[in-house]
Protein backbone atom coordinates (compact mmCIF):
# COMPACT_ATOMS: atom_id res chain seq x y z
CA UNK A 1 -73.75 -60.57 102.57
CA UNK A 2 -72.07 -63.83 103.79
CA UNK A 3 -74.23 -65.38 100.88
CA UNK A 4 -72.62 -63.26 98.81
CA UNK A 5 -69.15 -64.29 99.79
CA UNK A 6 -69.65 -68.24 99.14
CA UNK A 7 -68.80 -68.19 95.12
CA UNK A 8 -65.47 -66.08 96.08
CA UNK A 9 -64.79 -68.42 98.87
CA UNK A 10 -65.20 -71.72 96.51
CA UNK A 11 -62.75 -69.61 93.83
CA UNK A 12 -60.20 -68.93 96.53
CA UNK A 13 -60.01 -72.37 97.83
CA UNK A 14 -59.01 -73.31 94.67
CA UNK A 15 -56.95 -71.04 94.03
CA UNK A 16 -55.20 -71.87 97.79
CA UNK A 17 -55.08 -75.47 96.44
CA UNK A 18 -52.83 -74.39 93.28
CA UNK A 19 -50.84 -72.48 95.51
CA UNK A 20 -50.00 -74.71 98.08
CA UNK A 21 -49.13 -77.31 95.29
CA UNK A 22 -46.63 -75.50 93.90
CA UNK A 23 -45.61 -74.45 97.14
CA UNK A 24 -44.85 -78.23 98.83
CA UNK A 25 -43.47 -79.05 95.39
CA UNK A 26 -40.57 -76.34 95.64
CA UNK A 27 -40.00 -77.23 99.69
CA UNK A 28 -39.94 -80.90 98.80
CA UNK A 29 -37.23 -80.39 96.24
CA UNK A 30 -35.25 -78.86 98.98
CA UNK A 31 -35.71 -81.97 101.10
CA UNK A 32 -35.16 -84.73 98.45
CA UNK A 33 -34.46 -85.02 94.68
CA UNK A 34 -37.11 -87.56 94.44
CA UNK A 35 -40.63 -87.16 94.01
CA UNK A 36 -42.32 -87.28 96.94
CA UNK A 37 -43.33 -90.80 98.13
CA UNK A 38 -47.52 -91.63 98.50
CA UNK A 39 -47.94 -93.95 101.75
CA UNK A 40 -48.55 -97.13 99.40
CA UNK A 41 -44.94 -96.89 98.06
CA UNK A 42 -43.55 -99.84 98.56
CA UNK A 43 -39.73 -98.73 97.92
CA UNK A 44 -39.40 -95.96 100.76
CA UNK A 45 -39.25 -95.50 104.35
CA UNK A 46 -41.19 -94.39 106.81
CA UNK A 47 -39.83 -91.54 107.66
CA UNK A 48 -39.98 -90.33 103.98
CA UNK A 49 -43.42 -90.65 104.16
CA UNK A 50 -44.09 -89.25 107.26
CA UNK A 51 -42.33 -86.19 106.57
CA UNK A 52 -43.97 -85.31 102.93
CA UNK A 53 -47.38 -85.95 104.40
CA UNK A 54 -45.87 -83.76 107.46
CA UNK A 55 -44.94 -80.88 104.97
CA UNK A 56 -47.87 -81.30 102.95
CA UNK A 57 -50.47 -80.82 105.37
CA UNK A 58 -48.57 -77.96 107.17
CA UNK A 59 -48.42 -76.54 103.82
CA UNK A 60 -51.85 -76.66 102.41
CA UNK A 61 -53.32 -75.46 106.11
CA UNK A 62 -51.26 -72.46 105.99
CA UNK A 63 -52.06 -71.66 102.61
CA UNK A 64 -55.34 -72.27 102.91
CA UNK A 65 -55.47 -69.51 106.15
CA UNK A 66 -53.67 -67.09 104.11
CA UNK A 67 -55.87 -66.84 101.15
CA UNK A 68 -58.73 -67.48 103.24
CA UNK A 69 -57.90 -64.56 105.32
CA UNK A 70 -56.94 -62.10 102.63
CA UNK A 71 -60.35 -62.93 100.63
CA UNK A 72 -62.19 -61.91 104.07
CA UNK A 73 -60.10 -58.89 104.17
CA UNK A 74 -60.55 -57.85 101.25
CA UNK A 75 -64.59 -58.88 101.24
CA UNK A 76 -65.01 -56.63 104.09
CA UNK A 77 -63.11 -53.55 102.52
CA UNK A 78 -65.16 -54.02 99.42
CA UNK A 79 -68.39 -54.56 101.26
CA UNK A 80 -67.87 -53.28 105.02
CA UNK A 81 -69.36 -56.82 106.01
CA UNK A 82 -66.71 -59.36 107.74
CA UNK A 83 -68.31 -62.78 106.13
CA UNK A 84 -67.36 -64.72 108.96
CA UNK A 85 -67.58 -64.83 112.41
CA UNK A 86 -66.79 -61.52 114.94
CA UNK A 87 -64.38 -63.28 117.03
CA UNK A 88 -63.82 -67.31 118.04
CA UNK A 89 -66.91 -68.63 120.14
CA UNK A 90 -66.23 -69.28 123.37
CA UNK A 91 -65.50 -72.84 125.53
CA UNK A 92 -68.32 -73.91 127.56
């Protein structure tokens, strides 16, 4: 069944990726007028940078969860098989 799940996984990530896009894009514009800076621009602080890779990552990764977990969800109501692990494995 997991096997099963791997095309709808590859289909969600993308769709978490065009998401979370659109997503940083709309916070960003709350945070500055301007585009968001890449690391290499030369014209912009640190901070600037710092904080739209910050919001960025936070974004995507949370995203990323939710779709992630709603596929599972809804892969496991479909199918009655969870396609990932039972529960987190534990620390040795």
């Amino acid at each position: 069944m997991k096997l099963l799940y791997k095309p709808l996984g590859i289909v969600l990530g993308l769709l978490a990726g065009a998401i979370s896009r659109r997503l940083f894009d709309r916070i960003w514009a709350l945070i500055d007028r301007q585009e968001p800076p890449k690391a290499t621009t030369r014209e912009t602080t640190w901070s600037k940078v710092l904080a739209a890779a910050a919001v960025e990552g936070v974004t995507f990764k949370v995203t990323r969860a939710a779709v992630d977990r709603a596929g599972a969800s809804g892969f496991a109501a479909l199918t009655g098989a969870w396609p990932g692990e039972k529960r987190p494995e534990a620390e040795e």
